[in-house]
C-alpha atoms as a PDB file:
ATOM      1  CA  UNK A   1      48.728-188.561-140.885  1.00  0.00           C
ATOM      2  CA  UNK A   2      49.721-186.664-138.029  1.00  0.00           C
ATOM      3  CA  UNK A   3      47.761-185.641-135.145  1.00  0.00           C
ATOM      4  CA  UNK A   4      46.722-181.938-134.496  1.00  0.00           C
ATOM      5  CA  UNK A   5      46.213-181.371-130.753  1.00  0.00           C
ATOM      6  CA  UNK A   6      44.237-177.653-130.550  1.00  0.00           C
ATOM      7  CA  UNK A   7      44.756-175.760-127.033  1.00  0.00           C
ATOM      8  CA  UNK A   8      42.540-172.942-126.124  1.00  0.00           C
ATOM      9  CA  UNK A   9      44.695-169.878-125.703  1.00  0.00           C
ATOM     10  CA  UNK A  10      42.034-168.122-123.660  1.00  0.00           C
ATOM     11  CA  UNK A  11      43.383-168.249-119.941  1.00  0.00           C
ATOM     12  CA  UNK A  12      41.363-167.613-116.644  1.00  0.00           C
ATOM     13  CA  UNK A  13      39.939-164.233-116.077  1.00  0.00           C
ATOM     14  CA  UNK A  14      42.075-162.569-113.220  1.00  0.00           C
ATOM     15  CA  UNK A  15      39.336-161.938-109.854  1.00  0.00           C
ATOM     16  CA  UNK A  16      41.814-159.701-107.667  1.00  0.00           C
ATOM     17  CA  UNK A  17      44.904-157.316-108.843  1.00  0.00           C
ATOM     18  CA  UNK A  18      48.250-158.435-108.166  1.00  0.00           C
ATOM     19  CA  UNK A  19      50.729-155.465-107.334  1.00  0.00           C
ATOM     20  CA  UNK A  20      54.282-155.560-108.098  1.00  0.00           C
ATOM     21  CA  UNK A  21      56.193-154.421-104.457  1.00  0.00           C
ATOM     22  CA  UNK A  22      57.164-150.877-104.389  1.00  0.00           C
ATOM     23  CA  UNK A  23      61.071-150.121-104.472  1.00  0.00           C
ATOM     24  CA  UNK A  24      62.375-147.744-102.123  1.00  0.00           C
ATOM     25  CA  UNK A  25      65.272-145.942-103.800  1.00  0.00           C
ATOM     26  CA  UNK A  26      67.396-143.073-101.940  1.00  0.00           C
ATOM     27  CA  UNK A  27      69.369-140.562-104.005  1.00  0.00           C
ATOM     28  CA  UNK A  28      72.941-142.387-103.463  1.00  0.00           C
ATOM     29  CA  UNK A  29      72.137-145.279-105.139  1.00  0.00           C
ATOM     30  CA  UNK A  30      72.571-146.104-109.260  1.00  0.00           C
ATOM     31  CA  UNK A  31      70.659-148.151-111.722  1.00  0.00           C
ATOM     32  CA  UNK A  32      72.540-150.062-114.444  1.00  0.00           C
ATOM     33  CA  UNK A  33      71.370-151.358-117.716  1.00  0.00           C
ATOM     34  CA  UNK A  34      72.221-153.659-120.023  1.00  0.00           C
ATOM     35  CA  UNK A  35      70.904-154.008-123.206  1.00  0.00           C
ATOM     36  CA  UNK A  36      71.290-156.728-125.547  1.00  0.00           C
ATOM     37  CA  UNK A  37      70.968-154.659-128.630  1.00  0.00           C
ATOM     38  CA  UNK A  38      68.666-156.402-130.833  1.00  0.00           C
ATOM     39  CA  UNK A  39      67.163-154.614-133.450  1.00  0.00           C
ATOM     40  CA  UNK A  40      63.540-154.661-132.521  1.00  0.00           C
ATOM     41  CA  UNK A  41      64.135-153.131-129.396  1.00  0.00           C
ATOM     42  CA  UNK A  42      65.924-150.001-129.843  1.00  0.00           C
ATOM     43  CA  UNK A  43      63.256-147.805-129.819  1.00  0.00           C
ATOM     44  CA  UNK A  44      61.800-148.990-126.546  1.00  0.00           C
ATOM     45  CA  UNK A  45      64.891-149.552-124.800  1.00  0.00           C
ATOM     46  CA  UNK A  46      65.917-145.900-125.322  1.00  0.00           C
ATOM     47  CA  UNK A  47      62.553-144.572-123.801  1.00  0.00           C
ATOM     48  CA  UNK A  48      62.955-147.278-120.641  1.00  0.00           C
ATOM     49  CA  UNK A  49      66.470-145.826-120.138  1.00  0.00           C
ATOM     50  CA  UNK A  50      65.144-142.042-120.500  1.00  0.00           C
ATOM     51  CA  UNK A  51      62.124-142.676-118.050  1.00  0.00           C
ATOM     52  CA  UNK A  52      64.560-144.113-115.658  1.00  0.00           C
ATOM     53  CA  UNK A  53      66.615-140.681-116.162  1.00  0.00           C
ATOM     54  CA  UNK A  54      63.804-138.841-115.518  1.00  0.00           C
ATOM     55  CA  UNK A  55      62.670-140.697-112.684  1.00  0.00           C
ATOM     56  CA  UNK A  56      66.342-141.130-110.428  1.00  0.00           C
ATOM     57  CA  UNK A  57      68.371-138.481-112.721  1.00  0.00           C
ATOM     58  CA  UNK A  58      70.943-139.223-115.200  1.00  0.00           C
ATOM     59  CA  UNK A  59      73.946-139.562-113.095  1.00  0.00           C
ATOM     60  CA  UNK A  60      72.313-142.561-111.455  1.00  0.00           C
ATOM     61  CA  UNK A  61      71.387-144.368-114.350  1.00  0.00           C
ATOM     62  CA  UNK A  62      74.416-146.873-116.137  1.00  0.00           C
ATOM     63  CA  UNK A  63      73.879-148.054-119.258  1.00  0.00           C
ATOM     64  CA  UNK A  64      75.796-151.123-120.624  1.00  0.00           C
ATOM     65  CA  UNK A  65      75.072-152.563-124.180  1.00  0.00           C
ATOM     66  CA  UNK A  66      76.471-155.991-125.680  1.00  0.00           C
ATOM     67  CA  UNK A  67      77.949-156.138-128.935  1.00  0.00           C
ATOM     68  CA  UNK A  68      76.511-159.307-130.119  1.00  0.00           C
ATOM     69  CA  UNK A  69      73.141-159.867-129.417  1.00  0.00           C
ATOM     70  CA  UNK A  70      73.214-163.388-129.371  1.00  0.00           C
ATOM     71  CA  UNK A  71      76.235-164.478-126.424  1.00  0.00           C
ATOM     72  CA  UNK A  72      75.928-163.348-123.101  1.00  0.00           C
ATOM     73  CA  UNK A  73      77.510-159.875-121.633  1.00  0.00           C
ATOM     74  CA  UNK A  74      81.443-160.018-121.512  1.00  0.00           C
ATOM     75  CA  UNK A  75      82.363-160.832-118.029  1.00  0.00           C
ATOM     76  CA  UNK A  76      84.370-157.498-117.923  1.00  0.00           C
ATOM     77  CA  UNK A  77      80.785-155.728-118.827  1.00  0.00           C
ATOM     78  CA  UNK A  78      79.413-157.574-116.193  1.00  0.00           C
ATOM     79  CA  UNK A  79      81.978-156.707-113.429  1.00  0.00           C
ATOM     80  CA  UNK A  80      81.863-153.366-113.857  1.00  0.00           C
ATOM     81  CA  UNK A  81      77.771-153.179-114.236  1.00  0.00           C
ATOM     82  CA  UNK A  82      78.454-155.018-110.627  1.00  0.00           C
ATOM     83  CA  UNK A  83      81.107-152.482-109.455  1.00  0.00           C
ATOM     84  CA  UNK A  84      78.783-149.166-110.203  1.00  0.00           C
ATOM     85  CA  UNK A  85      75.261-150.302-109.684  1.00  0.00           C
ATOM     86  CA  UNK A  86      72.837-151.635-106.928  1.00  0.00           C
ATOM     87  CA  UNK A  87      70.431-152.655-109.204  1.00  0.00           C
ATOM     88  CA  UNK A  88      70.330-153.779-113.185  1.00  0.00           C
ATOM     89  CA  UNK A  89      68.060-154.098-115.149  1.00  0.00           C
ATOM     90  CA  UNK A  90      68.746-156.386-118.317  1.00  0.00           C
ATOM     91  CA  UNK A  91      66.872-156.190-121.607  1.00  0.00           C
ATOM     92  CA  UNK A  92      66.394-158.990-123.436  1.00  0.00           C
ATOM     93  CA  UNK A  93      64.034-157.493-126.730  1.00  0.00           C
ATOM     94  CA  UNK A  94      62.776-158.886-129.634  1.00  0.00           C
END
């Protein structure tokens, strides 16, 4: 028979807030994504990509998909994402 080992999922309760750092962003620079396109995430990616619009405009936003899911960006993706922005941000969903 095998052995069941049960682990308590309940973690510690948090005393202080942690804060993520606030980034500085001036109007010159661009924000790349890249979006692996899985199916579960659509939805949500499309609203992260419009809030980022909304929030730098839409001439500073990149976006960048994949084709497959499941292999890593095309290294031509990647140099350009490289080329255009000074910051990506890379979706992984599901």
């Amino acid at each position: 028979m095998a052995n069941l080992i049960l682990c308590d999922p309940v973690g510690e309760v948090a005393t202080t807030v942690k804060r993520s750092p606030v980034i500085r962003w001036s109007a010159d620079q661009k924000i790349a994504t890249l979006f692996n396109n899985h199916v579960s995430s659509h939805r949500v990616w499309k609203r992260i990509e419009e809030l980022l619009q909304e929030q730098v405009g839409p001439s500073n936003v990149a976006p960048f998909a994949k084709e497959n899911t499941f292999a890593p960006a095309p290294q031509e993706t990647i140099s350009k994402l490289v080329k255009i922005a000074d910051l990506a941000l890379v979706g992984v969903g599901a």
